[in-house]
N, C-alpha and C. Protein backbone atom coordinates (compact mmCIF):
# COMPACT_ATOMS: atom_id res chain seq x y z
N UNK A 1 0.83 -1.18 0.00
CA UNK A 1 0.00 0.00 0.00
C UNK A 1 0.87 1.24 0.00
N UNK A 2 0.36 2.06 -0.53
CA UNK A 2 1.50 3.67 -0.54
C UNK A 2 1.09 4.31 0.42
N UNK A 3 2.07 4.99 0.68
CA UNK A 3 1.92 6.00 1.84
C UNK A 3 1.03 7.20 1.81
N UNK A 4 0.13 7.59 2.61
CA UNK A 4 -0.31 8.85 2.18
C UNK A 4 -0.16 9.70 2.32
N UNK A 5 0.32 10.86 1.63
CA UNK A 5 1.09 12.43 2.02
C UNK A 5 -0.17 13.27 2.89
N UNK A 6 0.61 13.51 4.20
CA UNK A 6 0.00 14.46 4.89
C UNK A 6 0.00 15.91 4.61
N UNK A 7 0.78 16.31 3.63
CA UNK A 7 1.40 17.18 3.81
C UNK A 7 0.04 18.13 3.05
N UNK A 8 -0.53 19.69 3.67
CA UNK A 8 -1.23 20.31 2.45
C UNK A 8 -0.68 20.91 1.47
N UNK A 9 -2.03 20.98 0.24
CA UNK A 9 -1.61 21.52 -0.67
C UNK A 9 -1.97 23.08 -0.37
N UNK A 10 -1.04 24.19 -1.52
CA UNK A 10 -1.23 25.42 -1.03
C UNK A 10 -2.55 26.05 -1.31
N UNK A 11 -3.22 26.66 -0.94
CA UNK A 11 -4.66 27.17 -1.19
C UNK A 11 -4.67 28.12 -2.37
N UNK A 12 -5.47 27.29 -3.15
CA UNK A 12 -6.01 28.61 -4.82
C UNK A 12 -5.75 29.62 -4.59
N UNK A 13 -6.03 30.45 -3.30
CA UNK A 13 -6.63 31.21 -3.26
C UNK A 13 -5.48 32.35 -2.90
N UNK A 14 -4.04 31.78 -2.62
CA UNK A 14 -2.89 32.16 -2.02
C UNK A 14 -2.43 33.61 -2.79
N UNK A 15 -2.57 34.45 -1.90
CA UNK A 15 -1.78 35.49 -2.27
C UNK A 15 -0.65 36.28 -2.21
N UNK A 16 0.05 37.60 -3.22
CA UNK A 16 1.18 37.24 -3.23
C UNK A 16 1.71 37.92 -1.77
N UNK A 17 3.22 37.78 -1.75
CA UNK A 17 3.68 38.26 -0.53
C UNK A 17 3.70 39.51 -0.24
N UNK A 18 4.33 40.08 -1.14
CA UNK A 18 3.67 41.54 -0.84
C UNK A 18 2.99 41.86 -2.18
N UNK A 19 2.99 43.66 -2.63
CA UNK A 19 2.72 43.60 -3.46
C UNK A 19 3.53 43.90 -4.60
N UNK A 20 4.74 43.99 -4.40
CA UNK A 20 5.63 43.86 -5.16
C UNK A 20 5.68 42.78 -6.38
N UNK A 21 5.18 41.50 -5.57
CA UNK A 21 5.43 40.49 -6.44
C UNK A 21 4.26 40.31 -7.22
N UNK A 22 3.32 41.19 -7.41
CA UNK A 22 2.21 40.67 -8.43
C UNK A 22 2.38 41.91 -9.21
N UNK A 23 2.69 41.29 -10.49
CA UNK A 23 2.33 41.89 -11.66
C UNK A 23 0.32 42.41 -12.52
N UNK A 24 0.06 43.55 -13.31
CA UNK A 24 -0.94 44.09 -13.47
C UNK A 24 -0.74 44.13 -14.84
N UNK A 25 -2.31 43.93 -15.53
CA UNK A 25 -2.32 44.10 -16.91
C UNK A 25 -2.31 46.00 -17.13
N UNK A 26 -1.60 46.42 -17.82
CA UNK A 26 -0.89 48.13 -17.93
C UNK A 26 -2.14 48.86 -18.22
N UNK A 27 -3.02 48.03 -19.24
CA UNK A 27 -4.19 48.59 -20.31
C UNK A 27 -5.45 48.70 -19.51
N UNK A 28 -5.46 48.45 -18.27
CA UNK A 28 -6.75 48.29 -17.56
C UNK A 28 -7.43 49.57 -17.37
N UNK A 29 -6.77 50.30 -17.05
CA UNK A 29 -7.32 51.63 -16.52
C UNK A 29 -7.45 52.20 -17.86
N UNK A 30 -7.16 52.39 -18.88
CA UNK A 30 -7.21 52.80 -20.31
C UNK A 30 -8.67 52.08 -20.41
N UNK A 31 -8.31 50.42 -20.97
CA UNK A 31 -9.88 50.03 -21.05
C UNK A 31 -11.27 50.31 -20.15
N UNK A 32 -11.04 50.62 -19.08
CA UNK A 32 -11.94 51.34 -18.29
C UNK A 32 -12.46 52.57 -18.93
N UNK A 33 -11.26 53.37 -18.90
CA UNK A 33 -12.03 54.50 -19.50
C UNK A 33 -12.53 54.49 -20.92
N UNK A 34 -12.05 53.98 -21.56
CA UNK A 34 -12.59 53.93 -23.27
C UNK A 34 -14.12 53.24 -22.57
N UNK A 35 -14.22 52.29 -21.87
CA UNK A 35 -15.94 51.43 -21.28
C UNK A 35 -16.93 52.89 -20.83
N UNK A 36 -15.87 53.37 -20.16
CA UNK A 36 -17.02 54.58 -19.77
C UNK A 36 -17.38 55.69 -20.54
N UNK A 37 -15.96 56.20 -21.68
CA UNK A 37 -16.14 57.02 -23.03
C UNK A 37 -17.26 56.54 -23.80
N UNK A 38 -17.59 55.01 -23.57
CA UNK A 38 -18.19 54.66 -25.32
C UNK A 38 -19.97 54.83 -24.02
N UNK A 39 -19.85 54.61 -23.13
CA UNK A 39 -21.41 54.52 -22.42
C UNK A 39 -21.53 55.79 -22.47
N UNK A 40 -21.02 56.79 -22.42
CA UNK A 40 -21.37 58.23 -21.80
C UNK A 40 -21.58 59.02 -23.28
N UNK A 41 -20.83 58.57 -24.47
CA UNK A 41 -21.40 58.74 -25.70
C UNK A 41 -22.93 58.32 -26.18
N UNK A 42 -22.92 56.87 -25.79
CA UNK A 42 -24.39 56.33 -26.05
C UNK A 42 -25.60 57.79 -25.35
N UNK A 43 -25.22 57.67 -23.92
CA UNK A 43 -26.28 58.53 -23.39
C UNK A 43 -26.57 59.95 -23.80
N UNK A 44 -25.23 60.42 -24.42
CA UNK A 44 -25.52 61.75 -24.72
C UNK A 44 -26.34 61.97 -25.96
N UNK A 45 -25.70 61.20 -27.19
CA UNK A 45 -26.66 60.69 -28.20
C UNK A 45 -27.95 60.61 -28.09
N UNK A 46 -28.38 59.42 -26.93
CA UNK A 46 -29.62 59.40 -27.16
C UNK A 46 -30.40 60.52 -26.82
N UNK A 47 -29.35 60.88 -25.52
CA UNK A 47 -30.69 62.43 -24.94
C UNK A 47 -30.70 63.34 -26.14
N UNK A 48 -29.80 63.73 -26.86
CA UNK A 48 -29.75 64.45 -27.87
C UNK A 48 -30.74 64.62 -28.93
N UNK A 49 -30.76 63.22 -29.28
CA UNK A 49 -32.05 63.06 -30.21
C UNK A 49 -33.35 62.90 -29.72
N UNK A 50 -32.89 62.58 -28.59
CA UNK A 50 -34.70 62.62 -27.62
C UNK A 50 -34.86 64.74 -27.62
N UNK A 51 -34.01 64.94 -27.47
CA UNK A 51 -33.91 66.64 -27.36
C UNK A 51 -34.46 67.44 -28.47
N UNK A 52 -33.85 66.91 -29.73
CA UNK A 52 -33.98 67.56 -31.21
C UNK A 52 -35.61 66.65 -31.13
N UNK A 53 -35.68 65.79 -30.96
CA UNK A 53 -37.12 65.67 -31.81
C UNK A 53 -38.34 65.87 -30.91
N UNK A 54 -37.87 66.78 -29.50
CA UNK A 54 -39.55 66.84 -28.21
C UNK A 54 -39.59 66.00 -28.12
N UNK A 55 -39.12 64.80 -27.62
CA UNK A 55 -39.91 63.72 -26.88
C UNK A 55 -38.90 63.64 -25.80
N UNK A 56 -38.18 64.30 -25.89
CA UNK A 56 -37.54 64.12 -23.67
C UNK A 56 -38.51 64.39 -22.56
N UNK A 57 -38.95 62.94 -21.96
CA UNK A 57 -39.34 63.11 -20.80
C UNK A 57 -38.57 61.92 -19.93
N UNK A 58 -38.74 62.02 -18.25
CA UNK A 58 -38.21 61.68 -17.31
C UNK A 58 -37.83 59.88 -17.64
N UNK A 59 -38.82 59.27 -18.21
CA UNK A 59 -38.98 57.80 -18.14
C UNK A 59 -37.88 57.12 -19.29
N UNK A 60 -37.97 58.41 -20.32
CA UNK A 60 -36.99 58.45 -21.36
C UNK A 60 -35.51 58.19 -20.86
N UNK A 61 -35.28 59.41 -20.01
CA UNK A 61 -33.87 59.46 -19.49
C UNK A 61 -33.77 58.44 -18.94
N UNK A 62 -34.57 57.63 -17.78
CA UNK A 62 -34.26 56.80 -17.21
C UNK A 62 -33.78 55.64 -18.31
N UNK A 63 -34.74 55.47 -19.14
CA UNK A 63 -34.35 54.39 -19.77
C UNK A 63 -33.40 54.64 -20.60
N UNK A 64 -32.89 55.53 -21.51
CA UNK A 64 -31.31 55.42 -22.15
C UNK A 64 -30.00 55.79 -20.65
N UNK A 65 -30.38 55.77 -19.69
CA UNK A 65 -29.59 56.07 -18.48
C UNK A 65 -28.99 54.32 -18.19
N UNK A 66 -30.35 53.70 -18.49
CA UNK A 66 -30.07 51.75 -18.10
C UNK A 66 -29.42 51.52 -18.87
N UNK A 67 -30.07 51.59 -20.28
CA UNK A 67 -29.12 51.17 -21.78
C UNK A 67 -27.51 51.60 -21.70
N UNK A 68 -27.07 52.75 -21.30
CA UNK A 68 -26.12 53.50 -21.25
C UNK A 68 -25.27 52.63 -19.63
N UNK A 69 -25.92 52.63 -18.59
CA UNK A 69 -25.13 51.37 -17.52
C UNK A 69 -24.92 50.16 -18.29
N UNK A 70 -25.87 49.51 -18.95
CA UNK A 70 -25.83 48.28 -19.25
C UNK A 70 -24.84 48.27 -20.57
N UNK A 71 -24.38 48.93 -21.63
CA UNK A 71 -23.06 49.18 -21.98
C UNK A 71 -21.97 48.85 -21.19
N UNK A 72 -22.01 49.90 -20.54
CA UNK A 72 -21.17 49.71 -19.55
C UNK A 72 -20.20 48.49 -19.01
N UNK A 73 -21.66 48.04 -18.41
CA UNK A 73 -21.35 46.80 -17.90
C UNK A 73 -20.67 45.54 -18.69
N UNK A 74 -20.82 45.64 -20.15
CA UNK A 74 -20.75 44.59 -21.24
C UNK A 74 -18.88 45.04 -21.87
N UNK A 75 -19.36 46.39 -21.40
CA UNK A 75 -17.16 46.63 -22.23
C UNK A 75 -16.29 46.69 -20.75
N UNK A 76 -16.68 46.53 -19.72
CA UNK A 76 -15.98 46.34 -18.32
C UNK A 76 -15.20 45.43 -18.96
N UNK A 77 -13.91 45.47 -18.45
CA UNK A 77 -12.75 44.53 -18.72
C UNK A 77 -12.69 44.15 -17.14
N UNK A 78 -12.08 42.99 -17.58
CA UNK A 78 -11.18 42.34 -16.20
C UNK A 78 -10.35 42.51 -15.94
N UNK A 79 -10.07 42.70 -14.67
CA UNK A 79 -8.46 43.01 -14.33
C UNK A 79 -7.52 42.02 -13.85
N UNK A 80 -6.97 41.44 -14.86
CA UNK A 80 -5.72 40.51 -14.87
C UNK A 80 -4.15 40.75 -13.98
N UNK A 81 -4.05 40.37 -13.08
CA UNK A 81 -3.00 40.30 -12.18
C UNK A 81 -2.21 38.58 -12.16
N UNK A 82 -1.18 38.33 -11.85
CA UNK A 82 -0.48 37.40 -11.78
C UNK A 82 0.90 37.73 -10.77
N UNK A 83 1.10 36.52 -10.03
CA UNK A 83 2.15 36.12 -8.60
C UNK A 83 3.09 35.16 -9.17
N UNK A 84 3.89 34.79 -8.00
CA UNK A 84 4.49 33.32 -8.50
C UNK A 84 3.57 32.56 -8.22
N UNK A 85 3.49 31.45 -9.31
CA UNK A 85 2.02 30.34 -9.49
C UNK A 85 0.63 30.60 -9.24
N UNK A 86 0.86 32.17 -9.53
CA UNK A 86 -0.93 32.31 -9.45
C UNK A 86 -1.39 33.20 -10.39
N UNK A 87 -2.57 33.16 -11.02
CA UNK A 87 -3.15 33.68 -11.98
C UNK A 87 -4.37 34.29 -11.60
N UNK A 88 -5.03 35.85 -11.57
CA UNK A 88 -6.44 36.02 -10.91
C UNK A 88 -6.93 36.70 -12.08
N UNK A 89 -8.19 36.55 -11.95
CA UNK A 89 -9.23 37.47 -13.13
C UNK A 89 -10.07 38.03 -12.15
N UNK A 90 -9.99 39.14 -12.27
CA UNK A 90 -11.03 39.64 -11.28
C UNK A 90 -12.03 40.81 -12.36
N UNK A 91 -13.52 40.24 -12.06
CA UNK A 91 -14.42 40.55 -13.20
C UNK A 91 -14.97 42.07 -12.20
N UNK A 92 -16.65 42.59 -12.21
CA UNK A 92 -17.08 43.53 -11.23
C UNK A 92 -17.38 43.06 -9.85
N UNK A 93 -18.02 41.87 -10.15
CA UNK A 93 -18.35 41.29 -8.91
C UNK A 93 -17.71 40.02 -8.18
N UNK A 94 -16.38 39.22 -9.22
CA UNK A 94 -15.70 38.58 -8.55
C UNK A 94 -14.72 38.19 -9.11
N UNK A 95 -13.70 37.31 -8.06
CA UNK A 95 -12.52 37.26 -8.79
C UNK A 95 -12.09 35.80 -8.94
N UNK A 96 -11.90 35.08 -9.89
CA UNK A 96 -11.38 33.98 -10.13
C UNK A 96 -9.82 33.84 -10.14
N UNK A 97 -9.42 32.86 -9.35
CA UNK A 97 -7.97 32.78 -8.95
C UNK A 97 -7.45 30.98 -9.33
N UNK A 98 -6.51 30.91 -10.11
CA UNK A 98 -5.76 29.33 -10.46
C UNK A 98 -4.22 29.78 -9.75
N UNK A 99 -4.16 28.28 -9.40
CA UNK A 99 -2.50 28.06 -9.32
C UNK A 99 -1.87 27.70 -10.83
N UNK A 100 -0.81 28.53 -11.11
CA UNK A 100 -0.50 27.99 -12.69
C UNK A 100 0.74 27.37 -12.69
N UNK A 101 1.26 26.80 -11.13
CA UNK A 101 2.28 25.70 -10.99
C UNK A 101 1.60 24.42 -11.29
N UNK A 102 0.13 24.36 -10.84
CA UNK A 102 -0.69 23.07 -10.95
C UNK A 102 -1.75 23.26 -12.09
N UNK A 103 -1.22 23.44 -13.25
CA UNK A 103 -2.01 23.75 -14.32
C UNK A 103 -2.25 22.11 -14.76
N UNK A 104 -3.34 22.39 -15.58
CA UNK A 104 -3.64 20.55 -16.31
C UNK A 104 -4.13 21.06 -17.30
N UNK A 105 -4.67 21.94 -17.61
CA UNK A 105 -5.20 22.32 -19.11
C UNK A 105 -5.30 24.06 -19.52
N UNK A 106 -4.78 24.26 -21.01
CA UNK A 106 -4.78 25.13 -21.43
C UNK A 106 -5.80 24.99 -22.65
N UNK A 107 -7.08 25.62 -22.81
CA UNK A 107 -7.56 25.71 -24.16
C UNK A 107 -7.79 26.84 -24.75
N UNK A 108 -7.60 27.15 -26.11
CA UNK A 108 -8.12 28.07 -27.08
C UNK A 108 -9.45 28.05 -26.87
N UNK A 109 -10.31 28.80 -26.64
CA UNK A 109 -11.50 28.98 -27.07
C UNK A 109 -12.37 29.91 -28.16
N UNK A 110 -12.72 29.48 -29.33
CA UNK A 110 -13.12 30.43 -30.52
C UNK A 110 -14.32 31.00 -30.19
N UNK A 111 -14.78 32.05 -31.08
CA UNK A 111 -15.76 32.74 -30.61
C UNK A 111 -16.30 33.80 -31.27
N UNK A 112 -16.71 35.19 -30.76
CA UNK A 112 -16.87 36.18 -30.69
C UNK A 112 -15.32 37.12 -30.58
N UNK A 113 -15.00 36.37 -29.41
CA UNK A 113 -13.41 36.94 -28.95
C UNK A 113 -12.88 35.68 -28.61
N UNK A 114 -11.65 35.61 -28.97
CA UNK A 114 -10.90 34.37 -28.44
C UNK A 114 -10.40 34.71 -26.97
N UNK A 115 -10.53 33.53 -26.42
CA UNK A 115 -10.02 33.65 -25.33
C UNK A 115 -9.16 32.35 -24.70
N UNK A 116 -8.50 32.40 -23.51
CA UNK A 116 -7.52 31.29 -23.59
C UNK A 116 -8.28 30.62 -21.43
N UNK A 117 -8.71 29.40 -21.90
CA UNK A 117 -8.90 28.85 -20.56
C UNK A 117 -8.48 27.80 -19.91
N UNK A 118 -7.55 27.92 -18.94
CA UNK A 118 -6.77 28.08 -18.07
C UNK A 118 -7.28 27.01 -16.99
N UNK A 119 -7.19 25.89 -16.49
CA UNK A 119 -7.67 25.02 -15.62
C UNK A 119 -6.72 24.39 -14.40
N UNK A 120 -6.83 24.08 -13.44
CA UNK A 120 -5.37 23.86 -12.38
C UNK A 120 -5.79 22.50 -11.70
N UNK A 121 -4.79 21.87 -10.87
CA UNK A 121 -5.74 20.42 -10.52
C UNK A 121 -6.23 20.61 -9.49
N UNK A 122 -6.86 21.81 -9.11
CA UNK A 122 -7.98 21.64 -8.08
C UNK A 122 -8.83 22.25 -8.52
N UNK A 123 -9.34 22.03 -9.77
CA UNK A 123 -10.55 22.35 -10.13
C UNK A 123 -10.95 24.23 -10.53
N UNK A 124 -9.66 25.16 -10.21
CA UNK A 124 -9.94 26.24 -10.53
C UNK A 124 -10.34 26.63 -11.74
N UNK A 125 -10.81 27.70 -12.60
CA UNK A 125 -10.89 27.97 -14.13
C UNK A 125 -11.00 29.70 -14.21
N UNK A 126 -10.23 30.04 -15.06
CA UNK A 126 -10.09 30.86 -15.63
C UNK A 126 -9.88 31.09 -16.90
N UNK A 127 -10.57 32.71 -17.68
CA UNK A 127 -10.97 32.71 -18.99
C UNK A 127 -10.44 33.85 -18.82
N UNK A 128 -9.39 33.83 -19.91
CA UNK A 128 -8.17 35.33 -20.15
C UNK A 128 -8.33 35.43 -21.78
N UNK A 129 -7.77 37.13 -22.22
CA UNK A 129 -7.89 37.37 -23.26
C UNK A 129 -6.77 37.54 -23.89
N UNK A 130 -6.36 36.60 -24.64
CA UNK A 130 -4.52 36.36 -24.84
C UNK A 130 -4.04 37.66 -25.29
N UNK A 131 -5.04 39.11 -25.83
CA UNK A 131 -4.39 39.71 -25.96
C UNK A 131 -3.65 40.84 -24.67
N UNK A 132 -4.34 40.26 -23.67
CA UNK A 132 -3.87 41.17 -22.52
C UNK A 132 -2.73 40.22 -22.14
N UNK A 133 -2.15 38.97 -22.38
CA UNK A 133 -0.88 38.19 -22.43
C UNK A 133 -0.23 39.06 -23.41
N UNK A 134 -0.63 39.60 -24.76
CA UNK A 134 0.24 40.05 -25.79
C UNK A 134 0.90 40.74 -24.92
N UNK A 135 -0.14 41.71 -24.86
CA UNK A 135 0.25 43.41 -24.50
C UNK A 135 1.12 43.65 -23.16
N UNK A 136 0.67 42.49 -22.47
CA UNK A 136 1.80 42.50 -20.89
C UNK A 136 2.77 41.50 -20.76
N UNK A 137 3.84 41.56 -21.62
CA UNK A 137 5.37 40.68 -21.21
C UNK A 137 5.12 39.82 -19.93
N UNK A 138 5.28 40.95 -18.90
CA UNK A 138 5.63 40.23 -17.43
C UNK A 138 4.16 39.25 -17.18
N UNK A 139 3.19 39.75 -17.56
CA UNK A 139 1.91 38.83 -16.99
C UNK A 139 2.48 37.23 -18.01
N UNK A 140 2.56 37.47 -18.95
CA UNK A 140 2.87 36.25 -19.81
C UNK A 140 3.96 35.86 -19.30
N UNK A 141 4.87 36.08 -19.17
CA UNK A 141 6.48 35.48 -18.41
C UNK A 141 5.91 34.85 -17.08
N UNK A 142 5.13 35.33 -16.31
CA UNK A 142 4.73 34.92 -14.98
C UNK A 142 3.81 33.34 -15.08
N UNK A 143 2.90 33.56 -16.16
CA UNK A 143 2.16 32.50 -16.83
C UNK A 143 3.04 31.24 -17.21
N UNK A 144 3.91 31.55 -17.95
CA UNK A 144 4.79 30.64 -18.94
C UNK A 144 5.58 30.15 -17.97
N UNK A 145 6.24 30.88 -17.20
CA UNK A 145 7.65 30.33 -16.07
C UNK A 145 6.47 29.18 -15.28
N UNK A 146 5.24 29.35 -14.66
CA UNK A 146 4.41 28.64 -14.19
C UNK A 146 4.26 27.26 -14.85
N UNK A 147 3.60 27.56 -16.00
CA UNK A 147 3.38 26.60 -16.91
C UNK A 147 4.57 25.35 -17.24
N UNK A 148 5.44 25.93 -17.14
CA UNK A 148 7.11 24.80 -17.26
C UNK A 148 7.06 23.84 -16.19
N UNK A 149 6.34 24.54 -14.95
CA UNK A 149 6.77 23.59 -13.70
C UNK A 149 5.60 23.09 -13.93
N UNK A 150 4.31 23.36 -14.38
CA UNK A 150 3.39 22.16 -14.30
C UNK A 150 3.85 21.16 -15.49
N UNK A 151 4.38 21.72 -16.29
CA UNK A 151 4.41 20.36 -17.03
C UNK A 151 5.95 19.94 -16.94
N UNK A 152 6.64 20.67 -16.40
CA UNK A 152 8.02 19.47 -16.25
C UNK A 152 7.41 18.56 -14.78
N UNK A 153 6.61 18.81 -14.00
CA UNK A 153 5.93 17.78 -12.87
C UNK A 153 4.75 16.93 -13.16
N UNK A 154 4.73 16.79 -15.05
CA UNK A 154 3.64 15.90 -15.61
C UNK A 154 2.29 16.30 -15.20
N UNK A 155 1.81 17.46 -14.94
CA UNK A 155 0.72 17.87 -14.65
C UNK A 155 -0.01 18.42 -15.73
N UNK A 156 0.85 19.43 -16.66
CA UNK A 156 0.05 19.91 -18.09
C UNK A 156 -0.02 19.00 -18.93
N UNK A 157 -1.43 18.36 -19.19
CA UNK A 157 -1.86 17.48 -20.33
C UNK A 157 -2.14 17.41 -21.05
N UNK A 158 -2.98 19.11 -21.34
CA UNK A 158 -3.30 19.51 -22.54
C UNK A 158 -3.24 20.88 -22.53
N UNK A 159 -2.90 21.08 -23.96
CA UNK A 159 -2.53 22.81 -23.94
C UNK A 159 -0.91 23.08 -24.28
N UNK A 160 -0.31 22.06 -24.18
CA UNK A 160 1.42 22.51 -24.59
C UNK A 160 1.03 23.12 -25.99
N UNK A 161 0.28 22.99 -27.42
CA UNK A 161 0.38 23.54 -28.34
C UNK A 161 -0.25 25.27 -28.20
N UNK A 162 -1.07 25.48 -27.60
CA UNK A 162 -1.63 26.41 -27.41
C UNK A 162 -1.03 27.62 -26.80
N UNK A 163 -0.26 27.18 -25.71
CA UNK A 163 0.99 27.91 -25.17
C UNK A 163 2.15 28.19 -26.07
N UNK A 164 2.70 27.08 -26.60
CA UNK A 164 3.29 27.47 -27.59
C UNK A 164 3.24 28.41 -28.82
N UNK A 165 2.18 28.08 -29.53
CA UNK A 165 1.26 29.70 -30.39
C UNK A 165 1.31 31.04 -29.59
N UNK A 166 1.18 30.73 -28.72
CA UNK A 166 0.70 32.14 -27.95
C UNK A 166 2.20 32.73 -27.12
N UNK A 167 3.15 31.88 -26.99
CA UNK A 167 4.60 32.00 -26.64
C UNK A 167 4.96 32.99 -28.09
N UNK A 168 5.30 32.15 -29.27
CA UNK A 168 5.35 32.73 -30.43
C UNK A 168 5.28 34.27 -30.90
N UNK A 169 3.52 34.46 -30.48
CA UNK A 169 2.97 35.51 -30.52
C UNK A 169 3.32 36.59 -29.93
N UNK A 170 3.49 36.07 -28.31
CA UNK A 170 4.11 37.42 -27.78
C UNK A 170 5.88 37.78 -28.09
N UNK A 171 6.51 36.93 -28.61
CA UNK A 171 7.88 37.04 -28.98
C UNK A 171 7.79 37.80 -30.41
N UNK A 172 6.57 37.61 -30.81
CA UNK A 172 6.89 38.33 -32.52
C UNK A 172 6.21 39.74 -32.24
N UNK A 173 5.53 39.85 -30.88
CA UNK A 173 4.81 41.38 -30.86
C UNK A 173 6.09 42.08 -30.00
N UNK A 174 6.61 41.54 -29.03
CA UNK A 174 7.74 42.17 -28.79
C UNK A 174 8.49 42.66 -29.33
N UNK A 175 9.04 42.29 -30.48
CA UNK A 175 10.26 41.98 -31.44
C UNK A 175 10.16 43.48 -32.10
N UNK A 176 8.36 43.01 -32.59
CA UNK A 176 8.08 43.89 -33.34
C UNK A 176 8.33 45.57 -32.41
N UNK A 177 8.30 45.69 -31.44
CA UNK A 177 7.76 46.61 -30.69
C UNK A 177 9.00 47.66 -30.30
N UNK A 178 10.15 46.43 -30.17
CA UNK A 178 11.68 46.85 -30.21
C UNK A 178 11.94 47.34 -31.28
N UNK A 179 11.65 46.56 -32.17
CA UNK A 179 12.05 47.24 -33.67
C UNK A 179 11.42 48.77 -33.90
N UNK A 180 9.88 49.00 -33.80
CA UNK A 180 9.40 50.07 -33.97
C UNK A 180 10.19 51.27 -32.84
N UNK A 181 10.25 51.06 -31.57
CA UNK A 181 10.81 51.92 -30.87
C UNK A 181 12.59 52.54 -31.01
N UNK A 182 13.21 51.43 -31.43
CA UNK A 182 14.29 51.60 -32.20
C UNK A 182 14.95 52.17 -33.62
N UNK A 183 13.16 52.64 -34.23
CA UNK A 183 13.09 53.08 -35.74
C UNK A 183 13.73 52.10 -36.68
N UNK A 184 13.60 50.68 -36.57
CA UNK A 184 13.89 49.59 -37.47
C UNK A 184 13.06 49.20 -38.14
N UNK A 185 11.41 49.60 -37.76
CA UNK A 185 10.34 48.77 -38.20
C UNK A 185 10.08 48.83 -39.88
């Protein structure tokens, strides 16, 4: 019979030591505001034309006021942070957190927007938008350095190709990025 390890495992939920060690997606506060530029356009629009044609009344406003939140609510980005071996998405109302030392699956998911989901062996899941991996080096380096130890400890089972594409990707947007800032492009 084998022995059984007493020992625990570290909690999903582990955060980093200070805050030094967690890295932030750069574009967040940008995408925020472009979410609140494009809602506060909708509303002005509509009052506008409720304005030009006499029909502004109170029930009106209210209702392009909802339409105009509920925008809102739909271009809210997530705010992507990453530790050593940890990955969080934190949406308006909550935050999803993986260990990405104990990763077991990476998938592409097609769509509307592609997105890349992220699974750990205790059952965590997370749904990231590889381009906020493009756009943030260190969040992707933090991901990838993770990802090595789950699968040099036979834990990543699926998803080595997917990582790989998306390794690729951010090495050719970098490249590119050096080059342009260097006036090579």
């Amino acid at each position: 019979m084998g022995r059984r390890d007493n020992t625990r495992r570290p909690s999903v939920r582990a955060r980093a030591r200070t805050s030094a060690d967690a890295v932030h997606d750069r574009r967040w506060a940008g995408d925020v505001r472009d979410a609140v530029r494009c809602a506060g356009i909708l509303l002005v629009l509509l009052m506008l034309v409720d304005w030009g044609s006499g029909r502004i009344a109170p029930w009106r406003v209210l209702l392009w006021l909802a339409l105009s939140l509920l925008l809102f609510l739909v271009l809210f980005p997530a705010r992507i942070s990453a530790g050593q071996d940890w990955l969080a998405c934190r949406r308006l109302l909550r935050e999803h957190r993986i260990r990405t030392d104990l990763l077991v699956s990476v998938r592409c998911l097609d769509g509307v927007s592609q997105r890349l989901q992220l699974r750990d062996a205790l059952g965590a899941r997370v749904e990231v938008d590889p381009e906020t991996l493009v756009h943030n080096p260190q969040l992707w380096h933090r991901l990838d350095e993770s990802a090595r130890k789950a699968e040099a400890g036979g834990l990543l089972l699926c998803g080595h190709t997917a990582l790989e594409r998306l390794s690729a990707r951010v090495d050719r947007e970098t490249a590119l990025a050096v080059f342009r800032a260097s006036g090579l492009e």
